[in-house]
PDB file of N, CA and C in Angstrom:
ATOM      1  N   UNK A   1      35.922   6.156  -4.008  1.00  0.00           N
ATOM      2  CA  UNK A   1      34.972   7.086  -4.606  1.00  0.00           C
ATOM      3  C   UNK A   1      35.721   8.322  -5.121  1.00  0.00           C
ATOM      4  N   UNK A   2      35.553   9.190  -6.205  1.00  0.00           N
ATOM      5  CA  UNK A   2      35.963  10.065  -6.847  1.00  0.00           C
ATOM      6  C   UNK A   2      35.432  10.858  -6.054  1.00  0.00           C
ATOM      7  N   UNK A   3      36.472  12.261  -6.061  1.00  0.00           N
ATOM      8  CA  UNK A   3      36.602  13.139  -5.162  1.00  0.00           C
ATOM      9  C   UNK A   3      35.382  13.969  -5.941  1.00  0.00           C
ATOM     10  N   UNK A   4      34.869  14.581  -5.247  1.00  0.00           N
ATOM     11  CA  UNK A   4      33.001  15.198  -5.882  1.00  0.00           C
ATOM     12  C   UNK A   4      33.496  16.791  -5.236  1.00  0.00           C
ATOM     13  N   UNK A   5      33.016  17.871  -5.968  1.00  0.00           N
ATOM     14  CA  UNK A   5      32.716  18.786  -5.276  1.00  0.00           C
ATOM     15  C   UNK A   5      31.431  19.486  -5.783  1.00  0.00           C
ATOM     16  N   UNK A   6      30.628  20.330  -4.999  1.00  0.00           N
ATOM     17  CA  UNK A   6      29.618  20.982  -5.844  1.00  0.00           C
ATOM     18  C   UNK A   6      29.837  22.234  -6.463  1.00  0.00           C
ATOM     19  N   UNK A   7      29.026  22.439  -7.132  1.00  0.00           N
ATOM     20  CA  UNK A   7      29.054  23.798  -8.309  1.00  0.00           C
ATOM     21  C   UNK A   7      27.749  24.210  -8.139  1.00  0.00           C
ATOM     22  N   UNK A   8      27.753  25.366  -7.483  1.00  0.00           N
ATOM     23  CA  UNK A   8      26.340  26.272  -6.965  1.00  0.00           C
ATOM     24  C   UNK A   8      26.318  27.289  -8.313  1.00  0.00           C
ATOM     25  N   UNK A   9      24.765  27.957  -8.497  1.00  0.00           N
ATOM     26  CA  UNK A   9      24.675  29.051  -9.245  1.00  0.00           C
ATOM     27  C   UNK A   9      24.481  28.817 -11.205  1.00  0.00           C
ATOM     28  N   UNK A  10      24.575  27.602 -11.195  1.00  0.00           N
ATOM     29  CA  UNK A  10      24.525  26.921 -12.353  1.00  0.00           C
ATOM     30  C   UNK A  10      22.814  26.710 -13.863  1.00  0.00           C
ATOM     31  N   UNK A  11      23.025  27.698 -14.114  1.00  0.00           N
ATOM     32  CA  UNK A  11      21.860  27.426 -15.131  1.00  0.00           C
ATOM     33  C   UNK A  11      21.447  26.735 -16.235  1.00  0.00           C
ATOM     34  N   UNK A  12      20.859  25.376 -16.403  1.00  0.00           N
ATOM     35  CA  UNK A  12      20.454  24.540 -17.522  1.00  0.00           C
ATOM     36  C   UNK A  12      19.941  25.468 -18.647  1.00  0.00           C
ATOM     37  N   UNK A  13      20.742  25.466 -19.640  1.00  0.00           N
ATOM     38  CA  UNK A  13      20.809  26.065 -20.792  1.00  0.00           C
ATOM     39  C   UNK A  13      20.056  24.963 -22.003  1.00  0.00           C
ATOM     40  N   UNK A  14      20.898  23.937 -22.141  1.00  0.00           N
ATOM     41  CA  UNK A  14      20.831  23.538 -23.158  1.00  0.00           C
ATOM     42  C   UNK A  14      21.402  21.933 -22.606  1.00  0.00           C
ATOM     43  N   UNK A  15      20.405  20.642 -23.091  1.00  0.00           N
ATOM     44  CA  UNK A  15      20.345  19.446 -23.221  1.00  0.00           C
ATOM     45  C   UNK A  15      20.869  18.626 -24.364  1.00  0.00           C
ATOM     46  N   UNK A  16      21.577  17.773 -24.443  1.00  0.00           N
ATOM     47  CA  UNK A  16      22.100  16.697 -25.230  1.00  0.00           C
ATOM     48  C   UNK A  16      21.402  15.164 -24.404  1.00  0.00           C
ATOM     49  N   UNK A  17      21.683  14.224 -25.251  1.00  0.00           N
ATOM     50  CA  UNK A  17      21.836  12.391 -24.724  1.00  0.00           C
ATOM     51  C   UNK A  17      23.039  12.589 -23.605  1.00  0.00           C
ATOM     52  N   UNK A  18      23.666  13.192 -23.967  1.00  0.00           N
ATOM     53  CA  UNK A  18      25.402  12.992 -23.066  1.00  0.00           C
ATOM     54  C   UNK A  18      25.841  14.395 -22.273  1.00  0.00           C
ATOM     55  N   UNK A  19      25.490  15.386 -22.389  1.00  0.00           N
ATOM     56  CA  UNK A  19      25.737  16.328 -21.695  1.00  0.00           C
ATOM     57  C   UNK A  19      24.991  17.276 -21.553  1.00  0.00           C
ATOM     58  N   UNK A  20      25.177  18.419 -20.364  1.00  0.00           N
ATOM     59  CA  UNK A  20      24.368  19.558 -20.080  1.00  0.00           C
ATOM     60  C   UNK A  20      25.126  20.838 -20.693  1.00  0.00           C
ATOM     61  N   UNK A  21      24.901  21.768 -20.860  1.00  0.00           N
ATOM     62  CA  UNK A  21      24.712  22.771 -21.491  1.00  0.00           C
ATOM     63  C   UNK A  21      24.572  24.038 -20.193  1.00  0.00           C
ATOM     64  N   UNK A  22      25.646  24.394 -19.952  1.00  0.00           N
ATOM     65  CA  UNK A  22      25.128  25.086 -18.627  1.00  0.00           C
ATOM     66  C   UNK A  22      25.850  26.817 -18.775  1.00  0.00           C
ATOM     67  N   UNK A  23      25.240  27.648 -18.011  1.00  0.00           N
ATOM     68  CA  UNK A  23      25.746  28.480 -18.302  1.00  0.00           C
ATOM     69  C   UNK A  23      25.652  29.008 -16.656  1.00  0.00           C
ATOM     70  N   UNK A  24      26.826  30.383 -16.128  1.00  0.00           N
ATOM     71  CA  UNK A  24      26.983  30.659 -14.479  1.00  0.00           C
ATOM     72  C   UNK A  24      26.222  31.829 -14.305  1.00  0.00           C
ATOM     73  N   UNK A  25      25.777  31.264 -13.232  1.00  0.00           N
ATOM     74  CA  UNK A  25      24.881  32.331 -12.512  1.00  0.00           C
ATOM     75  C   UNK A  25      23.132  32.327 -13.426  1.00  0.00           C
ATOM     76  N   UNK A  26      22.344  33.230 -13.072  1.00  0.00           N
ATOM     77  CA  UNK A  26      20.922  33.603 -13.189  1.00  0.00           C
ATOM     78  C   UNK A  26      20.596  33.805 -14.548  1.00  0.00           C
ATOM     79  N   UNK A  27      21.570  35.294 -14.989  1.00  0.00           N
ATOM     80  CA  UNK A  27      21.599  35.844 -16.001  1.00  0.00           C
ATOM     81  C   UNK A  27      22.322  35.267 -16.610  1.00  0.00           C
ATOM     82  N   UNK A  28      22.617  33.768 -17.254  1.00  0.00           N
ATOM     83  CA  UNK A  28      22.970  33.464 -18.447  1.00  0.00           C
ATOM     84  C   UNK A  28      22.530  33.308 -19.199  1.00  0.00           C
ATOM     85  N   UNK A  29      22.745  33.235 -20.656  1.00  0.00           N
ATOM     86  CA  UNK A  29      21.925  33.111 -21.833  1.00  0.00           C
ATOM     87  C   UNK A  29      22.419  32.280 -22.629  1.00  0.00           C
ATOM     88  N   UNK A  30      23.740  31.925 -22.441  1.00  0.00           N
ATOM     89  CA  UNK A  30      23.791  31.298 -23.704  1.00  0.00           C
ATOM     90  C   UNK A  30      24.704  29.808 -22.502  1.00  0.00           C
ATOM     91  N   UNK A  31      25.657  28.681 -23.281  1.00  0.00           N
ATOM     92  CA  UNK A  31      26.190  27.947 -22.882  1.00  0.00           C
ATOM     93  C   UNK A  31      27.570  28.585 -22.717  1.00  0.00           C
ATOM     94  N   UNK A  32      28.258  27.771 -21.502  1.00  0.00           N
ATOM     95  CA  UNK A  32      29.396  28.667 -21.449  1.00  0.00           C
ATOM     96  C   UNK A  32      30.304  27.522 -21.240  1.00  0.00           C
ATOM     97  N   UNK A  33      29.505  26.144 -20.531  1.00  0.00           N
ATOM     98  CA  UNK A  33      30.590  24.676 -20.009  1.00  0.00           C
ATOM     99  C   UNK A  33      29.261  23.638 -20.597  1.00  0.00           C
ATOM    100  N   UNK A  34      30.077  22.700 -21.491  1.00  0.00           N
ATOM    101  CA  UNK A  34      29.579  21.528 -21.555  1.00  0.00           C
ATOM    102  C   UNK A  34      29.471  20.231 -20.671  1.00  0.00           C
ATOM    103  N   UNK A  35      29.108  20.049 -19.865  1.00  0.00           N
ATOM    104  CA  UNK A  35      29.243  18.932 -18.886  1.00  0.00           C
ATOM    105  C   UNK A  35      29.003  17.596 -19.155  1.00  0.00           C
ATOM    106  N   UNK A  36      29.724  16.688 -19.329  1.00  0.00           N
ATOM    107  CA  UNK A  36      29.319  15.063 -19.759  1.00  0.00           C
ATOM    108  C   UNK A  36      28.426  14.725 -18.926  1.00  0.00           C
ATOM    109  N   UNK A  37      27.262  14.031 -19.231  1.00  0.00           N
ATOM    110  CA  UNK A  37      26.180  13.298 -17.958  1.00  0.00           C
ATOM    111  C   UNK A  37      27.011  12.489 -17.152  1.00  0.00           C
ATOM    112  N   UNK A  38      27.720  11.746 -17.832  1.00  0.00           N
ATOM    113  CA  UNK A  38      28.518  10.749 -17.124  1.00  0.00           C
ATOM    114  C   UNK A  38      29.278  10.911 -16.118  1.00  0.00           C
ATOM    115  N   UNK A  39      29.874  12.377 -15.813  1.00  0.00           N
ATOM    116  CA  UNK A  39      30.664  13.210 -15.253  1.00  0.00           C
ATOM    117  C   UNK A  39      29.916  13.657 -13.306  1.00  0.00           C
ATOM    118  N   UNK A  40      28.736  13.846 -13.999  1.00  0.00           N
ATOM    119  CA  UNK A  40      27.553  14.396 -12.815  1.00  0.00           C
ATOM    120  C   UNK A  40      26.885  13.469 -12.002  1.00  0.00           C
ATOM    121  N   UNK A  41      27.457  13.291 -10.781  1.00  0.00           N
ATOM    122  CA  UNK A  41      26.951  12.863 -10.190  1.00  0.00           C
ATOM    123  C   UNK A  41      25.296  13.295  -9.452  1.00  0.00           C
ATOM    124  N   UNK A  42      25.131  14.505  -9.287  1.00  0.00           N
ATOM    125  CA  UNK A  42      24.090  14.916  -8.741  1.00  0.00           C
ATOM    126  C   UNK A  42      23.840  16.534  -9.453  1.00  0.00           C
ATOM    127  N   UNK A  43      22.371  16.270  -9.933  1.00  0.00           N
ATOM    128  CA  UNK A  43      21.917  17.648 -10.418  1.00  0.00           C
ATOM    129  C   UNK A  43      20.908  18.098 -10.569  1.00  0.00           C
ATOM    130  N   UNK A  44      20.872  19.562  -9.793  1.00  0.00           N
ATOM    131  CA  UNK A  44      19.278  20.171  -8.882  1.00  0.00           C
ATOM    132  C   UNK A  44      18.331  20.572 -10.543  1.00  0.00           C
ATOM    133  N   UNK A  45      19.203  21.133 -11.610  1.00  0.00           N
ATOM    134  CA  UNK A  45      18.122  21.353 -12.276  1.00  0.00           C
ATOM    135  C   UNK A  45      17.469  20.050 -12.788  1.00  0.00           C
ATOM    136  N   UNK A  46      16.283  20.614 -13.270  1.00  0.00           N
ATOM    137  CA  UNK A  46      15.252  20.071 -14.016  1.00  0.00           C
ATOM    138  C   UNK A  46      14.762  19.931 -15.426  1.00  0.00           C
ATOM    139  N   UNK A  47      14.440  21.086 -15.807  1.00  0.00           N
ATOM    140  CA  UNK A  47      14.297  21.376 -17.445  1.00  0.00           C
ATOM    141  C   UNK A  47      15.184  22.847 -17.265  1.00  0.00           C
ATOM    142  N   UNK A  48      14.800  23.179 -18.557  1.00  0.00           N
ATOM    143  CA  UNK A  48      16.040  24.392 -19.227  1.00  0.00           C
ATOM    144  C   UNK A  48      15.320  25.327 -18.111  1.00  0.00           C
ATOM    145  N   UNK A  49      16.252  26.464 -18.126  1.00  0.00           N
ATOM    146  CA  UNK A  49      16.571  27.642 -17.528  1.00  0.00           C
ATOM    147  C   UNK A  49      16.500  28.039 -15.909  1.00  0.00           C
ATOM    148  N   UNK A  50      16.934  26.486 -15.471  1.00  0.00           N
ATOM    149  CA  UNK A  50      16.785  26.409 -13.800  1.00  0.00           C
ATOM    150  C   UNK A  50      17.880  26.567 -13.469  1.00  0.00           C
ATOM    151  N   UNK A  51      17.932  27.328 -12.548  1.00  0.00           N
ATOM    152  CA  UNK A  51      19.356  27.416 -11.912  1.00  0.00           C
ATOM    153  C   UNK A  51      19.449  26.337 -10.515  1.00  0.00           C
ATOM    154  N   UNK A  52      20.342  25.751 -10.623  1.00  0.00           N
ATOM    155  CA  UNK A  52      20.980  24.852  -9.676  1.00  0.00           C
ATOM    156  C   UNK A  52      22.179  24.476  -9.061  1.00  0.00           C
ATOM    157  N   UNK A  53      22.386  23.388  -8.703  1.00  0.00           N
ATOM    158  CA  UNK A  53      23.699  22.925  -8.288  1.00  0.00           C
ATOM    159  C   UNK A  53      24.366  21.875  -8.965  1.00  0.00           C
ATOM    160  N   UNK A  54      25.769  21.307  -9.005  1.00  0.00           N
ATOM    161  CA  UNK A  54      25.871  19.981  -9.824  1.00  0.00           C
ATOM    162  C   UNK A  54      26.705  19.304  -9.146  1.00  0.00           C
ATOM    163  N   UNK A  55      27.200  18.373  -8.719  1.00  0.00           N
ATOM    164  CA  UNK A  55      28.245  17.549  -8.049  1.00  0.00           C
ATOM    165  C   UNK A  55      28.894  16.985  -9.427  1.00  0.00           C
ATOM    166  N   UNK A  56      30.063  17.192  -9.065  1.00  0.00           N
ATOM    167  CA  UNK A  56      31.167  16.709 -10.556  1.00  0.00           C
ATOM    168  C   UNK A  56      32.661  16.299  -9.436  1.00  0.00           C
ATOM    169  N   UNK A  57      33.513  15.543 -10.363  1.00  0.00           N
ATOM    170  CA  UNK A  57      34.780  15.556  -9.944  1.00  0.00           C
ATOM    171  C   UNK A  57      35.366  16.809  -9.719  1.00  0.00           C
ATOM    172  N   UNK A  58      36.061  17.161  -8.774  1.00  0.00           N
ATOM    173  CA  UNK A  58      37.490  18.358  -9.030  1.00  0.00           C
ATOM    174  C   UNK A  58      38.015  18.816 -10.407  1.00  0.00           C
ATOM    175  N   UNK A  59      38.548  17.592 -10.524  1.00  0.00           N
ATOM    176  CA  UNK A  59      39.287  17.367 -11.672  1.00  0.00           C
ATOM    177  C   UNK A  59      38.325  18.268 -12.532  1.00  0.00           C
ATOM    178  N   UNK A  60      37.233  17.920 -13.052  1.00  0.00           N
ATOM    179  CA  UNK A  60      36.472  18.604 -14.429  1.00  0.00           C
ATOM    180  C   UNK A  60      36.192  20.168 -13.735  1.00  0.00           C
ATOM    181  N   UNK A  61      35.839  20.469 -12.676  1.00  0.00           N
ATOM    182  CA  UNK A  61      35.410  21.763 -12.052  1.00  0.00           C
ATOM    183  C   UNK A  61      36.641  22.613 -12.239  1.00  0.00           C
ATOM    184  N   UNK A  62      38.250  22.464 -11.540  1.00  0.00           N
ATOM    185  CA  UNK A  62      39.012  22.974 -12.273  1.00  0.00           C
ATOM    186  C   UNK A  62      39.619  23.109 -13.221  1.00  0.00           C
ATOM    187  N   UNK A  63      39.435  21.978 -14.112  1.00  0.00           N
ATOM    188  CA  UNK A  63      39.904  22.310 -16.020  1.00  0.00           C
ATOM    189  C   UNK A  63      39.165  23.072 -16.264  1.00  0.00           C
ATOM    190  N   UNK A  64      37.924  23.723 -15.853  1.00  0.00           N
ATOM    191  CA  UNK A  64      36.677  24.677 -16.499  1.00  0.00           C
ATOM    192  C   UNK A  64      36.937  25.710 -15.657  1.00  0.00           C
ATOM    193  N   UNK A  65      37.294  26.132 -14.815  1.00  0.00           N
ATOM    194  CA  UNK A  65      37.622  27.118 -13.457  1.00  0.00           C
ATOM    195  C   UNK A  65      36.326  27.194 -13.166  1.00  0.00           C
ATOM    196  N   UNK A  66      35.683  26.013 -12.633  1.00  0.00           N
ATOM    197  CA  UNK A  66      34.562  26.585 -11.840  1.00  0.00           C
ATOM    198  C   UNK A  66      34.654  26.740 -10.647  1.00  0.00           C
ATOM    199  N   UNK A  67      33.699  27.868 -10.155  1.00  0.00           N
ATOM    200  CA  UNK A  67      34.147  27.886  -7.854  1.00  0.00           C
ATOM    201  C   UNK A  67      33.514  26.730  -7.926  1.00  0.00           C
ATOM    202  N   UNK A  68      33.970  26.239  -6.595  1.00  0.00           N
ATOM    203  CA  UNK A  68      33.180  25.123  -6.121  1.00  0.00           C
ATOM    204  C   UNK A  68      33.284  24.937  -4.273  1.00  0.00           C
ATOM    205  N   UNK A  69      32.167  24.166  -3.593  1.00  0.00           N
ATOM    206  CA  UNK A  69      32.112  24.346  -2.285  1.00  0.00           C
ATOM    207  C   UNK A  69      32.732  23.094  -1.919  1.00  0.00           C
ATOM    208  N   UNK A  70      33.705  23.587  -1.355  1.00  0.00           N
ATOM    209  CA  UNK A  70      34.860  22.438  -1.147  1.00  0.00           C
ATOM    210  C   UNK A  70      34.472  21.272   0.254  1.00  0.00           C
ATOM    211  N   UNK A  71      34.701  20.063   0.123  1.00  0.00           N
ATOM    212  CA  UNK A  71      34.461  19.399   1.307  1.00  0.00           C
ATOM    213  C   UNK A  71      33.952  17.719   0.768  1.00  0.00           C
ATOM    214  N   UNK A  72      33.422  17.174   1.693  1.00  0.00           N
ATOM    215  CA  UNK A  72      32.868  15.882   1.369  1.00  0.00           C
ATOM    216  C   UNK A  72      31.683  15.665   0.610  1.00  0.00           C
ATOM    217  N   UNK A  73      31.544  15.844  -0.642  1.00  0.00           N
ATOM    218  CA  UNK A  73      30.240  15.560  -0.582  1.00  0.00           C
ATOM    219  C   UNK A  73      29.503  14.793  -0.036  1.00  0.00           C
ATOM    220  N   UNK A  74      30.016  13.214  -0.058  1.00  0.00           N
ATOM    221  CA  UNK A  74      28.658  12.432   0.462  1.00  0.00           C
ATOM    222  C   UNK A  74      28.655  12.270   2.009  1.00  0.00           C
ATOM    223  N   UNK A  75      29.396  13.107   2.392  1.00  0.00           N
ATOM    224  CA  UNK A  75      29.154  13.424   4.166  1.00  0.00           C
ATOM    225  C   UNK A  75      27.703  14.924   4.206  1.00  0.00           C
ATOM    226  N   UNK A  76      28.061  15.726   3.219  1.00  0.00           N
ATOM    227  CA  UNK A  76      27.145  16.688   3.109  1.00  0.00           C
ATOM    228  C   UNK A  76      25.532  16.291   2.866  1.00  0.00           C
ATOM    229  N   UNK A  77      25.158  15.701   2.025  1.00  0.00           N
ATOM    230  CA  UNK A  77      24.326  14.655   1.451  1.00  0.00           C
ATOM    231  C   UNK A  77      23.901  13.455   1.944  1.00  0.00           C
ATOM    232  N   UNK A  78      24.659  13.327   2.763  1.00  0.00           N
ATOM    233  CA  UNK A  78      23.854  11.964   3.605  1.00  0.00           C
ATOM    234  C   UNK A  78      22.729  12.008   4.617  1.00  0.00           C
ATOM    235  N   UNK A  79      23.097  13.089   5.098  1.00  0.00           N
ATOM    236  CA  UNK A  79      21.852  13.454   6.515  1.00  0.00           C
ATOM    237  C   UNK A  79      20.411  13.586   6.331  1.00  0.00           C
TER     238      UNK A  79
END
């Protein structure tokens, strides 16, 4: 399984077929990281301007410098 971490604080901006549109923290407004769907394993928003969480690889969280809450995901998520 690909190493997952989550990305807290995350606001649905903007929707594609293939990716999210997200921008950090509450007060965002515009897009700031494009995220491939394919990429996301798990994601709290819903429609535009929800702030949530996203489970992604490492790998994509640090090419973008996003924080992220380091650990197992699907040990976190299973209970």
């Amino acid at each position: 399984m690909e190493d997952l971490v989550t990305v807290e604080n995350v606001k649905l901006i903007a929707e594609t077929d293939k990716a999210l549109g997200v921008g950090l923290g509450e007060e965002a407004i515009r897009v700031e990281i494009w995220l491939p769907k394919s990429q996301i394993d798990r994601q709290t928003m819903k429609k535009k301007g929800d702030v949530g969480e996203v489970d992604i690889p490492r790998w994509l969280a640090e090419k973008n410098n996003l924080e992220y809450e380091d650990g197992d995901v699907a040990t976190r998520f299973s209970s």
